[in-house]
PDB file of N, CA and C in Angstrom:
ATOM      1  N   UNK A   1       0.814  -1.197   0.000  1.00  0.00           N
ATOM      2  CA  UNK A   1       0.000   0.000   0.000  1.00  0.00           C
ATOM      3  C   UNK A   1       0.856   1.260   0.000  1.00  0.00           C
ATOM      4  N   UNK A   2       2.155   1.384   0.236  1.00  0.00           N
ATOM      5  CA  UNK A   2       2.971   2.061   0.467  1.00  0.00           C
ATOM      6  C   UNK A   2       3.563   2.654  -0.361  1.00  0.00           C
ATOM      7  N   UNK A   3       3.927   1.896  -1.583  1.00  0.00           N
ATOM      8  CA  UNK A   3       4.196   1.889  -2.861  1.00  0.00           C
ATOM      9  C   UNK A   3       3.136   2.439  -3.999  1.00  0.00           C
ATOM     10  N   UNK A   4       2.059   2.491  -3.472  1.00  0.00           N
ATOM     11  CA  UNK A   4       0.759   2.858  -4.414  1.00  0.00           C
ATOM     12  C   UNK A   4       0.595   4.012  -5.044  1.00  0.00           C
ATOM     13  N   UNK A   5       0.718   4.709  -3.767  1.00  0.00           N
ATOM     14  CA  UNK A   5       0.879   5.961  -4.537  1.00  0.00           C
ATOM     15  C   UNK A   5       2.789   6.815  -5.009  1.00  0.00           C
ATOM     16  N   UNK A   6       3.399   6.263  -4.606  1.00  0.00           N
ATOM     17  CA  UNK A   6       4.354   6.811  -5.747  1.00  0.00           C
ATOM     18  C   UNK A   6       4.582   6.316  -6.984  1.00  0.00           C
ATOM     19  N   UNK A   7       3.640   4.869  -6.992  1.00  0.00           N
ATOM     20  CA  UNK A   7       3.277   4.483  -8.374  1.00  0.00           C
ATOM     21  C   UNK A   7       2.689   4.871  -9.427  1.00  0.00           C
ATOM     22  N   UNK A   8       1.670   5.741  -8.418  1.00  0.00           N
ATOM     23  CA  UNK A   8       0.304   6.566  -9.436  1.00  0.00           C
ATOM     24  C   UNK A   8       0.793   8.007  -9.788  1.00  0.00           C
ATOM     25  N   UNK A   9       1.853   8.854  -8.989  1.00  0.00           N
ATOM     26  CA  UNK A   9       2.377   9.788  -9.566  1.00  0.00           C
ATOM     27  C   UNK A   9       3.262   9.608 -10.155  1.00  0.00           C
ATOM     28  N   UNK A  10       4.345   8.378 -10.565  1.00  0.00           N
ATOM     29  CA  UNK A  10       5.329   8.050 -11.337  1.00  0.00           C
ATOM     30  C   UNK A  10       4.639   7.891 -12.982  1.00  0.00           C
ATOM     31  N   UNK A  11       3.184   7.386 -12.667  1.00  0.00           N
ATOM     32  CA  UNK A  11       2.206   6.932 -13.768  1.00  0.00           C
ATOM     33  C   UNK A  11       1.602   8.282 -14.491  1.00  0.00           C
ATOM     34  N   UNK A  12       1.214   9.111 -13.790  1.00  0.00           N
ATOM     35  CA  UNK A  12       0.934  10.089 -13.972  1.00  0.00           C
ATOM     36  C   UNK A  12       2.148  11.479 -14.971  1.00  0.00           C
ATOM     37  N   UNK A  13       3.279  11.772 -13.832  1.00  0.00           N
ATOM     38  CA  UNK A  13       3.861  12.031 -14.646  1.00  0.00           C
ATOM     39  C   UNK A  13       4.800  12.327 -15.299  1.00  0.00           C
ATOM     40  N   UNK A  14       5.307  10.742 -15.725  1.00  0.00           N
ATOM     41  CA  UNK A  14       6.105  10.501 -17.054  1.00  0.00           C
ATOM     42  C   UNK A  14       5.202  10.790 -18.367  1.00  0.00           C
ATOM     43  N   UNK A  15       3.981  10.640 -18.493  1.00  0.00           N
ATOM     44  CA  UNK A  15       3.297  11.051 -19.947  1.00  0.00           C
ATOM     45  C   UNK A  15       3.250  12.289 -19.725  1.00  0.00           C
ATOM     46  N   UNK A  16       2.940  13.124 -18.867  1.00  0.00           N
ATOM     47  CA  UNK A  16       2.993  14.774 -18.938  1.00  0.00           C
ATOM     48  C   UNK A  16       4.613  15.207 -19.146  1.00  0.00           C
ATOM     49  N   UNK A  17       5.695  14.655 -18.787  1.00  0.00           N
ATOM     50  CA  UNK A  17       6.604  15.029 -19.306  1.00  0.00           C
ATOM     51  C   UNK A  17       7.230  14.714 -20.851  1.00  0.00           C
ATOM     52  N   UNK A  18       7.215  13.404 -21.407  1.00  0.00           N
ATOM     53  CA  UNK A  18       7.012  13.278 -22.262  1.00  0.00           C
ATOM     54  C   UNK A  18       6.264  14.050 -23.351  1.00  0.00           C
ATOM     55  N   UNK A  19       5.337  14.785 -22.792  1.00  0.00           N
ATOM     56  CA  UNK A  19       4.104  15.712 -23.574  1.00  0.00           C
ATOM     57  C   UNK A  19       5.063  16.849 -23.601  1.00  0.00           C
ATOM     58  N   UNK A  20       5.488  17.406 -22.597  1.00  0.00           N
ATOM     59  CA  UNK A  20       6.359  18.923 -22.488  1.00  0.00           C
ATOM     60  C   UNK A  20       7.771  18.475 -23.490  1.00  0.00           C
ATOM     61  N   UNK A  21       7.763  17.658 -23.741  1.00  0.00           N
ATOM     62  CA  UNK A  21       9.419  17.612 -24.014  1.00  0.00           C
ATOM     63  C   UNK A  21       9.023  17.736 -25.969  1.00  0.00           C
ATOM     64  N   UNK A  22       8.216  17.074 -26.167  1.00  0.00           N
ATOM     65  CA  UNK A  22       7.723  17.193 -28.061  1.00  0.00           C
ATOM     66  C   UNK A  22       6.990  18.248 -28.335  1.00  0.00           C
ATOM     67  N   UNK A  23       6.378  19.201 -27.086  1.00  0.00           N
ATOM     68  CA  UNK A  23       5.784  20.540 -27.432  1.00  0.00           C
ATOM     69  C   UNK A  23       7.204  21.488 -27.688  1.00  0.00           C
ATOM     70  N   UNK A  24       7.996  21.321 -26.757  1.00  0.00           N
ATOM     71  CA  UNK A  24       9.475  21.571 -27.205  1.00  0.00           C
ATOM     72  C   UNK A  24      10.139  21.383 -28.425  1.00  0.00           C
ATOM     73  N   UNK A  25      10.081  20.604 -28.934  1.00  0.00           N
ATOM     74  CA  UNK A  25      10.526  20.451 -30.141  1.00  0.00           C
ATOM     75  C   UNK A  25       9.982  20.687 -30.996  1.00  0.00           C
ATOM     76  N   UNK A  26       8.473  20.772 -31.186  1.00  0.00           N
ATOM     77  CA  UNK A  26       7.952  21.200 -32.138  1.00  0.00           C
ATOM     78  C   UNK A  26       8.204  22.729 -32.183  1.00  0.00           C
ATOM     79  N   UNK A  27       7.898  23.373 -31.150  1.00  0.00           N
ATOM     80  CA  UNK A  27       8.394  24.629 -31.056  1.00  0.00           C
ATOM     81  C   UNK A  27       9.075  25.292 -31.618  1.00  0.00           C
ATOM     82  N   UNK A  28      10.637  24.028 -31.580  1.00  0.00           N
ATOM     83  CA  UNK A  28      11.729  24.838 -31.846  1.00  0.00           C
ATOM     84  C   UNK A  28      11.830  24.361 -33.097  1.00  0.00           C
ATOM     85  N   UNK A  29      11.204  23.443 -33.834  1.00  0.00           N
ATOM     86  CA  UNK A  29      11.284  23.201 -35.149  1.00  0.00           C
ATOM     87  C   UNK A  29      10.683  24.599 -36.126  1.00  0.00           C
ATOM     88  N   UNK A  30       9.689  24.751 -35.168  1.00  0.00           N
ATOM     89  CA  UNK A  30       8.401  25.723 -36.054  1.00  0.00           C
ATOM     90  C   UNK A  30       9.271  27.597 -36.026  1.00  0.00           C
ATOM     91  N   UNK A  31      10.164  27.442 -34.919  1.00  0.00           N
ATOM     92  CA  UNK A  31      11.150  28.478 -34.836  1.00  0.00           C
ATOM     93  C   UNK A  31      12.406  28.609 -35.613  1.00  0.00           C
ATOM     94  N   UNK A  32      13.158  27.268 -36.197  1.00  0.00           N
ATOM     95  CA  UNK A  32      14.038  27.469 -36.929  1.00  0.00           C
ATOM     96  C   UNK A  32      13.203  27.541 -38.617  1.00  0.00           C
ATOM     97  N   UNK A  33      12.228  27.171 -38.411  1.00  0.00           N
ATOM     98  CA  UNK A  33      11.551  27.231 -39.900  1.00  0.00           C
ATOM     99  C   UNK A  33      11.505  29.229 -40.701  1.00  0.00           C
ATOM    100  N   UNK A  34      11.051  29.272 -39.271  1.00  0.00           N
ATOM    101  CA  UNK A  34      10.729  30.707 -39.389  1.00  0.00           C
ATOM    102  C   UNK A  34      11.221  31.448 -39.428  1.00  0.00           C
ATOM    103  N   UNK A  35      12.940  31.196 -38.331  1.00  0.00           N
ATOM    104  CA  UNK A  35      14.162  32.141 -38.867  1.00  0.00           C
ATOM    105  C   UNK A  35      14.835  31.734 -40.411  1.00  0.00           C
ATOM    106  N   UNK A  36      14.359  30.713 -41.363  1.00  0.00           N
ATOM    107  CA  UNK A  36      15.361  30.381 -42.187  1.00  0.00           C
ATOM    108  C   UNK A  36      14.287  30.889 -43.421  1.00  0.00           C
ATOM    109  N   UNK A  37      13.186  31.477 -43.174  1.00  0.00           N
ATOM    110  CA  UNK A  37      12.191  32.504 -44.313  1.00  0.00           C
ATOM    111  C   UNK A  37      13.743  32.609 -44.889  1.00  0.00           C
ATOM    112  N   UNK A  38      12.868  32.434 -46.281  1.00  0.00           N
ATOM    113  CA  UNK A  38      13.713  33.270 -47.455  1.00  0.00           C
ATOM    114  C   UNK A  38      13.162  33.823 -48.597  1.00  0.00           C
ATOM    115  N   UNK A  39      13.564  34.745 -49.605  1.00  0.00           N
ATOM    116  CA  UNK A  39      12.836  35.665 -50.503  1.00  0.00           C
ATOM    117  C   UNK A  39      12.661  34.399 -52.044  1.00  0.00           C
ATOM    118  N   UNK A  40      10.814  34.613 -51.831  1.00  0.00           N
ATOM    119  CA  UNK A  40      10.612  33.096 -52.996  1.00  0.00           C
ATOM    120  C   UNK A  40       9.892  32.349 -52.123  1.00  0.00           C
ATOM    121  N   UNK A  41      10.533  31.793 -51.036  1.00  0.00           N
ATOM    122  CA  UNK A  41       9.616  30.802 -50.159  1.00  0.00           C
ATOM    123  C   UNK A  41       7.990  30.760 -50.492  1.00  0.00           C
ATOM    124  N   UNK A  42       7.458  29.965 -50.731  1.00  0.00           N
ATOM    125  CA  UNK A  42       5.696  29.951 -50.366  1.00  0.00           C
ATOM    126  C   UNK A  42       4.862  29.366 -49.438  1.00  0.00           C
ATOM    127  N   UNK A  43       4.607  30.020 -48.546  1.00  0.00           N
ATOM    128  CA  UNK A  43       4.216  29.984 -47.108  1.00  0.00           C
ATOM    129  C   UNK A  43       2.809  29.881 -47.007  1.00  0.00           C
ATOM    130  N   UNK A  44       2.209  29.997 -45.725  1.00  0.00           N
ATOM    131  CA  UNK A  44       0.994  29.548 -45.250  1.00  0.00           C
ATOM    132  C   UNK A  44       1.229  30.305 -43.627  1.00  0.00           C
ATOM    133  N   UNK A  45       0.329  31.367 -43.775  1.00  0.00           N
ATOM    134  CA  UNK A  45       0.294  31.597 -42.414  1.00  0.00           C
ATOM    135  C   UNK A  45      -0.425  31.409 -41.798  1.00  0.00           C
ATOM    136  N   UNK A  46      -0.546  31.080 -39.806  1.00  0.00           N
ATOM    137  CA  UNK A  46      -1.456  30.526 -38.647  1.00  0.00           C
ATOM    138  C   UNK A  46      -2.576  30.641 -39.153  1.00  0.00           C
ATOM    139  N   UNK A  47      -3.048  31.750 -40.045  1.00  0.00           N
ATOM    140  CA  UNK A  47      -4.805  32.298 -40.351  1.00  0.00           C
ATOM    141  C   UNK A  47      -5.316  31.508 -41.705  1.00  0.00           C
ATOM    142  N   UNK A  48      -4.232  30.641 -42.287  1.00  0.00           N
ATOM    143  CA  UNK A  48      -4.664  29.855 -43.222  1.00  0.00           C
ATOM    144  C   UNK A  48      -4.447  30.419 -45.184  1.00  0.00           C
ATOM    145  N   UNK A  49      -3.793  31.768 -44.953  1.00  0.00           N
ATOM    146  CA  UNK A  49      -3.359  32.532 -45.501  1.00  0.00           C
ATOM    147  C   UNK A  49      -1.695  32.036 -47.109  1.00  0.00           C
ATOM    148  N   UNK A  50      -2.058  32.383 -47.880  1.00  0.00           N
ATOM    149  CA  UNK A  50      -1.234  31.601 -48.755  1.00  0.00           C
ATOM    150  C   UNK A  50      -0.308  32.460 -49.654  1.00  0.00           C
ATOM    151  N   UNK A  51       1.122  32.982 -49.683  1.00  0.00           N
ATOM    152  CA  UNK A  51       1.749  33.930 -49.711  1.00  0.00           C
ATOM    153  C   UNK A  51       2.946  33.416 -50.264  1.00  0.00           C
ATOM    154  N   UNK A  52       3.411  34.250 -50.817  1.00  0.00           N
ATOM    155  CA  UNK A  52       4.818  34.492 -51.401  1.00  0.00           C
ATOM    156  C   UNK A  52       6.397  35.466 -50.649  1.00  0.00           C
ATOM    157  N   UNK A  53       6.815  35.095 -50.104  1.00  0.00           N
ATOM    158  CA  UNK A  53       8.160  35.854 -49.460  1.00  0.00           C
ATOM    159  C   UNK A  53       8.351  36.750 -50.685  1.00  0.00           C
ATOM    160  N   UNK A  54       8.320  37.946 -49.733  1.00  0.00           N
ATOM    161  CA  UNK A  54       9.101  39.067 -51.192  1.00  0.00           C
ATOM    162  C   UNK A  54       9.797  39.878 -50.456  1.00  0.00           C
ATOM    163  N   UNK A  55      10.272  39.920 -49.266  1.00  0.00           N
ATOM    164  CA  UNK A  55      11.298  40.482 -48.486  1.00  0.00           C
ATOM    165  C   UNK A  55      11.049  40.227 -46.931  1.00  0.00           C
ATOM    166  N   UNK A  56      12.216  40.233 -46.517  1.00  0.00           N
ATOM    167  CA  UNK A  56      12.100  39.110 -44.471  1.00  0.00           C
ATOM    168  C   UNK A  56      12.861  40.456 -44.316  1.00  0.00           C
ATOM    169  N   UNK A  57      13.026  40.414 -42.840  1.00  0.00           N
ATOM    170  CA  UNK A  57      13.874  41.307 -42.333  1.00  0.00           C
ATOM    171  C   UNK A  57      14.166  40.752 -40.360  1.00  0.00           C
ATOM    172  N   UNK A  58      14.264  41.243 -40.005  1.00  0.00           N
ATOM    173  CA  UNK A  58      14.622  40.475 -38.227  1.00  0.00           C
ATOM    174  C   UNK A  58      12.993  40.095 -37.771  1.00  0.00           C
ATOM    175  N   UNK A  59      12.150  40.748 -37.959  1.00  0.00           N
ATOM    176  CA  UNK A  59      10.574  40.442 -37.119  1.00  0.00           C
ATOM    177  C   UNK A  59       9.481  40.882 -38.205  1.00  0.00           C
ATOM    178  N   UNK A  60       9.685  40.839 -39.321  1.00  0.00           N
ATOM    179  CA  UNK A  60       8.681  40.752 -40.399  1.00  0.00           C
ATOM    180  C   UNK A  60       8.840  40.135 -41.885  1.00  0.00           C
ATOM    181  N   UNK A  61       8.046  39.964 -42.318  1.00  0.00           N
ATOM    182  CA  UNK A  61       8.143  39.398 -43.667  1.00  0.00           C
ATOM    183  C   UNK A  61       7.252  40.029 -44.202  1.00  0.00           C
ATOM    184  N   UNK A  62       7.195  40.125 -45.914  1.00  0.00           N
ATOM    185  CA  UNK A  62       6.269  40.770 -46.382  1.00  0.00           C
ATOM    186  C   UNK A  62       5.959  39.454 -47.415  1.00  0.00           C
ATOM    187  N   UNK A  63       4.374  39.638 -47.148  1.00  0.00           N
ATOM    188  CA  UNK A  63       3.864  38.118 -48.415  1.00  0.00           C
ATOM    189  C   UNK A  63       2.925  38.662 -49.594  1.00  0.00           C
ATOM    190  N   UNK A  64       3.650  38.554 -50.835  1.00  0.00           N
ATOM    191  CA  UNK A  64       2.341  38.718 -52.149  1.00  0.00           C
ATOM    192  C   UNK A  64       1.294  37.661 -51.811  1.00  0.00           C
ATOM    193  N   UNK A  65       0.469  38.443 -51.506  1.00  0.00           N
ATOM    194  CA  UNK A  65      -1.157  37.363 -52.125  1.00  0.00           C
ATOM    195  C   UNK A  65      -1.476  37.518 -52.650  1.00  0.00           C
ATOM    196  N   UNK A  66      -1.499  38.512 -53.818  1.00  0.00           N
ATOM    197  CA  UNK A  66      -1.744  38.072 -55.444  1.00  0.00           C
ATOM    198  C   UNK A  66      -1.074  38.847 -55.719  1.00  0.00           C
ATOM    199  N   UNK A  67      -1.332  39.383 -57.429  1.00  0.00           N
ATOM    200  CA  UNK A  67      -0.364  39.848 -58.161  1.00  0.00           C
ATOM    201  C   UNK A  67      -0.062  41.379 -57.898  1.00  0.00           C
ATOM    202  N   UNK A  68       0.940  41.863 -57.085  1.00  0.00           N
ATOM    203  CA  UNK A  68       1.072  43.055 -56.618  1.00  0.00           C
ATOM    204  C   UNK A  68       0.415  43.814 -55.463  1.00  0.00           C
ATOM    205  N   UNK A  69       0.064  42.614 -54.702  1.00  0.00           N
ATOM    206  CA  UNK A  69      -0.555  42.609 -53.579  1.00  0.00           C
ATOM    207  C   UNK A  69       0.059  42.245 -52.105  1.00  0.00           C
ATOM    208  N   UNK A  70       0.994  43.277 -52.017  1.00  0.00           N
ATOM    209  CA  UNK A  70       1.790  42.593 -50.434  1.00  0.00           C
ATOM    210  C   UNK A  70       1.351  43.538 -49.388  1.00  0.00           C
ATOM    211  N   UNK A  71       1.761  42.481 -48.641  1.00  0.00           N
ATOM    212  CA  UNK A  71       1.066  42.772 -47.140  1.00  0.00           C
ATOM    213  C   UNK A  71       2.299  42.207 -45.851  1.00  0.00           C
ATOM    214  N   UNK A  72       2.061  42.648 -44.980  1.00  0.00           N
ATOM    215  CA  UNK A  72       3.333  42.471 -43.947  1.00  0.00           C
ATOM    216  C   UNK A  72       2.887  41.767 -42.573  1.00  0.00           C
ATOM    217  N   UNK A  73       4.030  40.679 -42.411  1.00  0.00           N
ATOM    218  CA  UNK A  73       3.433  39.836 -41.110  1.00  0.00           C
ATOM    219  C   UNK A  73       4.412  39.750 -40.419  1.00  0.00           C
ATOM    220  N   UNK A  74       4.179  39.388 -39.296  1.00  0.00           N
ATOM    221  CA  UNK A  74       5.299  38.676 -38.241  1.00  0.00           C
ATOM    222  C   UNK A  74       5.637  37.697 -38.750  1.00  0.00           C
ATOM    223  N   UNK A  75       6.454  37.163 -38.735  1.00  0.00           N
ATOM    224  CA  UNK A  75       7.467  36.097 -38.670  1.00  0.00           C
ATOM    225  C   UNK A  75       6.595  34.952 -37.794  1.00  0.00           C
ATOM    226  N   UNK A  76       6.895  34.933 -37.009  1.00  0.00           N
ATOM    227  CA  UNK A  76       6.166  34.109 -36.009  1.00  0.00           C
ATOM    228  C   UNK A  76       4.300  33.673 -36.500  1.00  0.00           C
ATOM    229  N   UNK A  77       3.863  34.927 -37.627  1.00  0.00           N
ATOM    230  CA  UNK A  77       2.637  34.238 -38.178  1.00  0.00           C
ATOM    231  C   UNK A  77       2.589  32.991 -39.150  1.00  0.00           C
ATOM    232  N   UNK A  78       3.652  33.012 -39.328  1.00  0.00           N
ATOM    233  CA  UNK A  78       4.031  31.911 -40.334  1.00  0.00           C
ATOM    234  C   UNK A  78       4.017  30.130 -40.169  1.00  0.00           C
ATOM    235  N   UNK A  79       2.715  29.205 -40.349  1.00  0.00           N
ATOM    236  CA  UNK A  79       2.964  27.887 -40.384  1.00  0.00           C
ATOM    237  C   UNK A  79       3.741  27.655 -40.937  1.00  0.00           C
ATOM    238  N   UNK A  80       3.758  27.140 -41.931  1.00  0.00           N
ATOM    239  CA  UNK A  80       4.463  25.994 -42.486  1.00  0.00           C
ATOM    240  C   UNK A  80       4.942  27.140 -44.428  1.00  0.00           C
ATOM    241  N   UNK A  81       6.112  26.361 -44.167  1.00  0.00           N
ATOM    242  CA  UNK A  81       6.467  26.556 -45.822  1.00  0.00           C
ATOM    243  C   UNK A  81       6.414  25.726 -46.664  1.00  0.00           C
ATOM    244  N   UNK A  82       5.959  25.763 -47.864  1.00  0.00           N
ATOM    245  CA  UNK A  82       5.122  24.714 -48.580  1.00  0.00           C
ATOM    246  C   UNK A  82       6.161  24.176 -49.726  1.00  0.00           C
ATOM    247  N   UNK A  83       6.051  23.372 -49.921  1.00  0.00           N
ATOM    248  CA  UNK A  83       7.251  22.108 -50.629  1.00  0.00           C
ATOM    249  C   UNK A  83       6.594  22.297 -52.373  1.00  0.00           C
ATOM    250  N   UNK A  84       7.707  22.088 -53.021  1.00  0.00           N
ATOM    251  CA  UNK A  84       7.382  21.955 -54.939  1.00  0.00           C
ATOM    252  C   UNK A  84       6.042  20.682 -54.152  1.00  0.00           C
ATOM    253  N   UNK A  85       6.020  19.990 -54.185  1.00  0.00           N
ATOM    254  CA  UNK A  85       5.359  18.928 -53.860  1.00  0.00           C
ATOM    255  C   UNK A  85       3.774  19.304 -53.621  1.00  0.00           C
ATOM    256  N   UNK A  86       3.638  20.318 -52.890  1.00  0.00           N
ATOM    257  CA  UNK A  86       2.340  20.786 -53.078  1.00  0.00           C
ATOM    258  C   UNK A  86       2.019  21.513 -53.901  1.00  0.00           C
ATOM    259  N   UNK A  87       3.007  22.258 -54.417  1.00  0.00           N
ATOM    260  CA  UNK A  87       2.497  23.645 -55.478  1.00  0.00           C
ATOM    261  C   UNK A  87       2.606  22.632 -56.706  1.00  0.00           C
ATOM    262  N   UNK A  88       1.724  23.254 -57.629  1.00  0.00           N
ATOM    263  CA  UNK A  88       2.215  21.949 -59.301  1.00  0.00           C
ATOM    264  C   UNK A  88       2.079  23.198 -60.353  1.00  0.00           C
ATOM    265  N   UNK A  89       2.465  23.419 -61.553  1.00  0.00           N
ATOM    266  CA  UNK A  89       2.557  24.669 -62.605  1.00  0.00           C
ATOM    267  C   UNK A  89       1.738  24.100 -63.856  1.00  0.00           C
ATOM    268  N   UNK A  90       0.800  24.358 -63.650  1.00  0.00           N
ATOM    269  CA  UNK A  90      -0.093  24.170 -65.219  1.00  0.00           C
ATOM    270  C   UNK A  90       0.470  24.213 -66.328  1.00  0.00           C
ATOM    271  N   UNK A  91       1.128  23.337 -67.338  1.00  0.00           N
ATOM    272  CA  UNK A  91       2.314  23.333 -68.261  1.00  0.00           C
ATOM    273  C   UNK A  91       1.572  24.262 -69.622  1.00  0.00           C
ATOM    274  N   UNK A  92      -0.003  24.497 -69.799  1.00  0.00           N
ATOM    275  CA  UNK A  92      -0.375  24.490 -70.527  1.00  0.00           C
ATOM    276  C   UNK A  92      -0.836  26.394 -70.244  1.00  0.00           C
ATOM    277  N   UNK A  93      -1.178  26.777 -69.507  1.00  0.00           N
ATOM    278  CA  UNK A  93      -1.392  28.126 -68.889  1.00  0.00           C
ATOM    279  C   UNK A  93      -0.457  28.502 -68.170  1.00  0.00           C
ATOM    280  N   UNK A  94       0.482  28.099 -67.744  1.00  0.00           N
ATOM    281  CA  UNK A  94       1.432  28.472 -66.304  1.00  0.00           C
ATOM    282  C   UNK A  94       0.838  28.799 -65.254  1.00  0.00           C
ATOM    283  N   UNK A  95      -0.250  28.437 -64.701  1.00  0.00           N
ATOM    284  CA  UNK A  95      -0.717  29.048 -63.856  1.00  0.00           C
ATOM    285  C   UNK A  95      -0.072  28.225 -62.795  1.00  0.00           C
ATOM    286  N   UNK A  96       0.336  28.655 -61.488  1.00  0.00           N
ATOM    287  CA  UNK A  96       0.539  27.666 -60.350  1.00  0.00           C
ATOM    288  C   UNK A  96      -1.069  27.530 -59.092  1.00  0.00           C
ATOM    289  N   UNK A  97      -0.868  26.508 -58.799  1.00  0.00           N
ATOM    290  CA  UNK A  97      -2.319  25.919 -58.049  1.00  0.00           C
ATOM    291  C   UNK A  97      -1.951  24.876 -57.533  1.00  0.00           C
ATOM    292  N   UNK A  98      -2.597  24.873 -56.441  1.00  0.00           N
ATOM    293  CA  UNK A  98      -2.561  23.662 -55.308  1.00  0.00           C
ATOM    294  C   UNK A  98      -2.756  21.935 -55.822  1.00  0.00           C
ATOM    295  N   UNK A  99      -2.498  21.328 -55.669  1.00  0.00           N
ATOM    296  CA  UNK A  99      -2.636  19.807 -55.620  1.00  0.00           C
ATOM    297  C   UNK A  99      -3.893  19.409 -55.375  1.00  0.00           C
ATOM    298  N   UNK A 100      -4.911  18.841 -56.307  1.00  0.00           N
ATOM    299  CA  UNK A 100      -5.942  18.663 -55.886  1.00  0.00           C
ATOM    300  C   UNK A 100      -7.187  19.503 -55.291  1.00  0.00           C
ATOM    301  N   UNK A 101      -6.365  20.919 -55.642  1.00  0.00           N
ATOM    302  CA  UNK A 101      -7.543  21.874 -55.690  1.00  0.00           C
ATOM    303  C   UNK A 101      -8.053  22.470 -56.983  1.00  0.00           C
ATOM    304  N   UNK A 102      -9.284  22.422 -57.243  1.00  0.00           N
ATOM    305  CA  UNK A 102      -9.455  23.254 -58.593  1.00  0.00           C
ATOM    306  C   UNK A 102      -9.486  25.041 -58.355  1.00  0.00           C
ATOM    307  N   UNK A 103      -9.241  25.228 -59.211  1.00  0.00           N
ATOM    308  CA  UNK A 103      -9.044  26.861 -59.083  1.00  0.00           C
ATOM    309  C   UNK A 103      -9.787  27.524 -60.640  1.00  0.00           C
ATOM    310  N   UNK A 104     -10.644  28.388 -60.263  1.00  0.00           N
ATOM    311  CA  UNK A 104     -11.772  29.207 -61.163  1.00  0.00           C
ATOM    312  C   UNK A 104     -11.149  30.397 -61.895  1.00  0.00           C
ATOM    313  N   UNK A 105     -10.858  30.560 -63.327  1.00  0.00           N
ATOM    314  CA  UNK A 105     -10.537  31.647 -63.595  1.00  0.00           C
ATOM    315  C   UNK A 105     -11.799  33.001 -63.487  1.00  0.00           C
ATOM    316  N   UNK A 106     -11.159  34.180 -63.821  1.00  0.00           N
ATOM    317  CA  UNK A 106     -12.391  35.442 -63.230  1.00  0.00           C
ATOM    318  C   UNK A 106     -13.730  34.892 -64.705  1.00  0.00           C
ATOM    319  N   UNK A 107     -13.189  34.947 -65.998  1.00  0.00           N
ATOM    320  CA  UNK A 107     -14.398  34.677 -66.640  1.00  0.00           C
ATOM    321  C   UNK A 107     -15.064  33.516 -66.653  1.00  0.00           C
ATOM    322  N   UNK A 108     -14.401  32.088 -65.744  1.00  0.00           N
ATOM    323  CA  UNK A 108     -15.591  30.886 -65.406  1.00  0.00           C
ATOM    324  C   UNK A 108     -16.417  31.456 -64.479  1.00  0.00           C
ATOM    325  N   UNK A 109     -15.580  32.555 -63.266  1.00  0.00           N
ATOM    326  CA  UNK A 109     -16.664  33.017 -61.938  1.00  0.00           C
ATOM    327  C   UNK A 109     -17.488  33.699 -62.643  1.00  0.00           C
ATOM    328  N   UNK A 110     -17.387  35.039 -63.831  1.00  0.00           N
ATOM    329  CA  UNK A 110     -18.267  35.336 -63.936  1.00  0.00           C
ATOM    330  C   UNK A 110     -19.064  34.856 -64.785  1.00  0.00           C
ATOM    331  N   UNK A 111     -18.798  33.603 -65.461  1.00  0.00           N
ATOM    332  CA  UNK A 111     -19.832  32.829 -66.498  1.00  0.00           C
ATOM    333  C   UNK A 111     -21.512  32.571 -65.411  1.00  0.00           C
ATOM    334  N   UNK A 112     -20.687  31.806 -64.204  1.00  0.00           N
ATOM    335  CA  UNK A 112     -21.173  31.006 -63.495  1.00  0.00           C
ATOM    336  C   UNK A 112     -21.648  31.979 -62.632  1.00  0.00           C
ATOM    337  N   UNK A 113     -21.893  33.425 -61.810  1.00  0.00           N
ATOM    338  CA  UNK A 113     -23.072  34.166 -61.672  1.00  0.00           C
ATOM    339  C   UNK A 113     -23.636  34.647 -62.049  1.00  0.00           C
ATOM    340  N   UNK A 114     -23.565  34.983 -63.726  1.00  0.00           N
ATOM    341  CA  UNK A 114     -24.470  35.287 -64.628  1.00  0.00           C
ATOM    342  C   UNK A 114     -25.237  34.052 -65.314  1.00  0.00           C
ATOM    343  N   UNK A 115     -25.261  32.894 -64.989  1.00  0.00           N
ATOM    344  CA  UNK A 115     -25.750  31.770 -65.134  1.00  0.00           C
ATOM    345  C   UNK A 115     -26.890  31.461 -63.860  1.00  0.00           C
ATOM    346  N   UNK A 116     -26.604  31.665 -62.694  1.00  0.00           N
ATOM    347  CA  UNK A 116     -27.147  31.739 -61.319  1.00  0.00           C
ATOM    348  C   UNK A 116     -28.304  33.053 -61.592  1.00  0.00           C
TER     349      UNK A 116
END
């Protein structure tokens, strides 16, 4: 009976440390990602946001979201940077577009609410 309970806090917590130690690393993964921004990169920021590096500096980046359209973020807003692997280049239009997403040019959108 004696043993019981330093069993149940030994049980307890080794998985909460284990938990602190890979929030750590992810951390610091998601931190060296973010210091190694570079001009070109194509990013994705926390808000779901889909951008082009067109100049970093110590605590900002600036991202095109479309054509001549930049806008300025923290550094730290930045998920993930996105791999050739997701982006693919339409050989036939050049257009670049996501993997498995379709993407609407302006005269299909406006075919299709003047159809509606």
């Amino acid at each position: 009976m004696d043993l019981l309970f330093p069993l149940i806090l030994v049980a307890l917590l080794v998985p909460m440390f284990l938990g602190v130690r890979r929030q750590k690393r992810e951390a610091e993964k998601i931190a060296t990602m973010q210091d190694s921004l570079k001009v070109g990169d194509q990013v994705i920021t926390t808000s779901g946001l889909y951008g082009t590096v067109v100049e970093a500096d110590d605590t900002t980046v600036d991202l095109e979201i479309a054509e001549d359209v930049v806008t300025t973020w923290l550094r730290q807003a930045i998920r993930e940077v996105r791999t050739d692997d997701d982006v693919t280049t339409d050989e036939t239009t050049g257009e670049t577009t996501d993997n498995g997403v379709a993407e609407e040019t302006a005269e299909q959108t406006e075919t299709r609410l003047t159809k509606d």
